[in-house]
Protein backbone atom coordinates (compact mmCIF):
# COMPACT_ATOMS: atom_id res chain seq x y z
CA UNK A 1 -34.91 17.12 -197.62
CA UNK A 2 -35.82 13.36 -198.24
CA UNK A 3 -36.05 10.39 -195.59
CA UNK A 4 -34.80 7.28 -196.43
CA UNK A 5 -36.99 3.83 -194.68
CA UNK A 6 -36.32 0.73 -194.87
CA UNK A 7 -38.28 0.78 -198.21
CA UNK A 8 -39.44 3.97 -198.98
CA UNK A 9 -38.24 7.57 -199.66
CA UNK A 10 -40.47 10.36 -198.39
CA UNK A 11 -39.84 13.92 -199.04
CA UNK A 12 -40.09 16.52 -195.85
CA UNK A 13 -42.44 18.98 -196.35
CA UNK A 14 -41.87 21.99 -193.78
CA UNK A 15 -44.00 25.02 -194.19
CA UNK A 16 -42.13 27.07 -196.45
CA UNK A 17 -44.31 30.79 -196.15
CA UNK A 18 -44.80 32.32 -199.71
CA UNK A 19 -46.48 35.58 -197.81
CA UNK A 20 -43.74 37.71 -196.99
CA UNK A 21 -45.73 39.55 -194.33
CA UNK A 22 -44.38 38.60 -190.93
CA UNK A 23 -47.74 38.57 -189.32
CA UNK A 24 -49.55 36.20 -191.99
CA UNK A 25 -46.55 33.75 -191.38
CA UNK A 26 -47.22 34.00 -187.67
CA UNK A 27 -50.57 33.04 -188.23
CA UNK A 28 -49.82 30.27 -190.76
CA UNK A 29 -47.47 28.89 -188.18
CA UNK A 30 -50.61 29.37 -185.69
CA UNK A 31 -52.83 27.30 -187.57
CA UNK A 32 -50.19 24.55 -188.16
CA UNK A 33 -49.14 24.49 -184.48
CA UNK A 34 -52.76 24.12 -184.04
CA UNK A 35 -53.18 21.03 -187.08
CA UNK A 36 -50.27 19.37 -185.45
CA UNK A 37 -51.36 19.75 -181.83
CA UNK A 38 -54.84 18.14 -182.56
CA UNK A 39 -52.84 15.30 -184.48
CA UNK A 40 -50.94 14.86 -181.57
CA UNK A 41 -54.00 14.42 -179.09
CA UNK A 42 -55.60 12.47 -181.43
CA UNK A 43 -52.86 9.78 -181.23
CA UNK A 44 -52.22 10.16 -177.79
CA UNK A 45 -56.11 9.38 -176.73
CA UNK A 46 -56.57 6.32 -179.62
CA UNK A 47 -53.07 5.01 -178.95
CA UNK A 48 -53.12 4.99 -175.13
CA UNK A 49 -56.32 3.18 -174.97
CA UNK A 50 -55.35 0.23 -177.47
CA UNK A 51 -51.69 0.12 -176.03
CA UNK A 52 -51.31 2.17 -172.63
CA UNK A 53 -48.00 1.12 -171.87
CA UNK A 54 -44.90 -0.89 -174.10
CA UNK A 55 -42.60 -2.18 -172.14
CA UNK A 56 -38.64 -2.85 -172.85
CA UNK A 57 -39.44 -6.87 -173.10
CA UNK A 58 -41.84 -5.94 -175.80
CA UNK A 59 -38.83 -4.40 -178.05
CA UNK A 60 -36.56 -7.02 -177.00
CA UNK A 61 -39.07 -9.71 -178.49
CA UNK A 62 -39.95 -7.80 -181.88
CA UNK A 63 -35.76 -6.83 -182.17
CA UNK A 64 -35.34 -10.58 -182.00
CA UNK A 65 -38.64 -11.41 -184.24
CA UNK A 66 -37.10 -9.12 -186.74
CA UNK A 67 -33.68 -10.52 -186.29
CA UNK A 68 -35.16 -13.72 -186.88
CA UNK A 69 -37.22 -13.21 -189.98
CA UNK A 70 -34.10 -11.36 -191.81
CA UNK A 71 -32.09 -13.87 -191.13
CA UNK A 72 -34.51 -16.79 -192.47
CA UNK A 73 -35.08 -14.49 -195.24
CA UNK A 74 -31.29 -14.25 -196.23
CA UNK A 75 -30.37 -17.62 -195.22
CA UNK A 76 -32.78 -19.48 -197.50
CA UNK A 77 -32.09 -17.04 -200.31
CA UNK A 78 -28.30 -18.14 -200.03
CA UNK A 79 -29.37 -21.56 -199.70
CA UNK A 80 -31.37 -21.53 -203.08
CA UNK A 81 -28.43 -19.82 -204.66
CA UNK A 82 -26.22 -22.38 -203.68
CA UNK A 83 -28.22 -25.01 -205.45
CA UNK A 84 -27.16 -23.54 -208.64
CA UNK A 85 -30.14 -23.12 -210.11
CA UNK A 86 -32.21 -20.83 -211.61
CA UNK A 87 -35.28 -20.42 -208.47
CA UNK A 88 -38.56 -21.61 -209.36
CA UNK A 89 -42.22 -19.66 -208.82
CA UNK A 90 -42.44 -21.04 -206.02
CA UNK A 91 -39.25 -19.89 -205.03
CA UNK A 92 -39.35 -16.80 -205.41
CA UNK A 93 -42.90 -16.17 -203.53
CA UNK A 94 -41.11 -17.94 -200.59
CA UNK A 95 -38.56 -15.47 -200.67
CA UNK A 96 -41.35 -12.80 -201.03
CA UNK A 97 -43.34 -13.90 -198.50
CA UNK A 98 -40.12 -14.18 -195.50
CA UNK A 99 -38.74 -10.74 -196.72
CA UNK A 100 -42.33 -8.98 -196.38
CA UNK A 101 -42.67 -10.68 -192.84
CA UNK A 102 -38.93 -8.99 -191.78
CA UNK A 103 -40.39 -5.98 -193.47
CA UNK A 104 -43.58 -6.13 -191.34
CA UNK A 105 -41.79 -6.93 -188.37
CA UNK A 106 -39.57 -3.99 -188.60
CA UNK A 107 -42.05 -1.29 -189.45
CA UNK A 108 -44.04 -2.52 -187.21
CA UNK A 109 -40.73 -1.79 -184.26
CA UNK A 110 -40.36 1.82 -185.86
CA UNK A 111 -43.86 2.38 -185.44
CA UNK A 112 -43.80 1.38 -181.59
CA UNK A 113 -40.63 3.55 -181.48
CA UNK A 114 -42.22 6.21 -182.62
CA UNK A 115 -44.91 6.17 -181.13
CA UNK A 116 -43.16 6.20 -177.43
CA UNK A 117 -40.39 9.00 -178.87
CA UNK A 118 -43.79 11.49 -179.45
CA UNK A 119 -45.32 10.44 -175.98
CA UNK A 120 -48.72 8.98 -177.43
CA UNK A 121 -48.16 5.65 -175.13
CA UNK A 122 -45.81 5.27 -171.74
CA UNK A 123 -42.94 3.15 -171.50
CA UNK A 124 -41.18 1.50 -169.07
CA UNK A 125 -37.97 0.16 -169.41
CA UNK A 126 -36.22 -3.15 -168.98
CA UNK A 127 -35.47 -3.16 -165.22
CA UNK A 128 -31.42 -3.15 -164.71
């Protein structure tokens, strides 16, 4: 199984046991329970203390901040191409520079996503 980002492909990697003793794999799945358990505090006690709480606003501003920067990005891409030229040096480092800020801005939204979908910070919601 593979996982496709927004600019990466990464390959799962479930424990598949070798051992085809059902008591070694219980114990393999033991330890791993155990590995992914202390990941999981881990996060929870750094993340909590750096960001205790995200809030709905806070998703609303980076969904617009990403919004934003991909549309810049695309918009003054167009624009260039519609001069008819071929794009300069500097150009293209523009271009480079806004998509890597959308890039940042959206990895940076999946990270706070995920990071409230494993419970390592509390969120509270937009208020209806």
């Amino acid at each position: 199984m593979s996982i496709m980002t927004s600019s990466t492909r990464r390959a799962g990697d479930h424990f598949e046991p070798t051992d085809t003793d059902p008591q070694v794999q219980r114990r393999m799945r033991g330890y791993l329970e155990q590995i992914d358990y202390t990941a999981f505090a881990s996060n929870k006690a750094v993340l909590s203390v750096s960001l205790p709480r995200v809030e709905g606003e806070q998703f609303q501003r980076l969904a617009v901040a990403a919004s934003t920067a991909r549309a810049r990005w695309v918009s003054e891409a167009v624009a260039m191409a519609d001069a008819g030229h071929t794009l300069s040096e500097a150009q293209v480092a523009r271009l480079h520079h806004l998509r890597s800020a959308y890039e940042e801005l959206t990895s940076v939204y999946e990270a706070m996503r995920r990071m409230v979908e494993r419970g390592y910070v509390a969120y509270r919601p937009i208020p209806a």
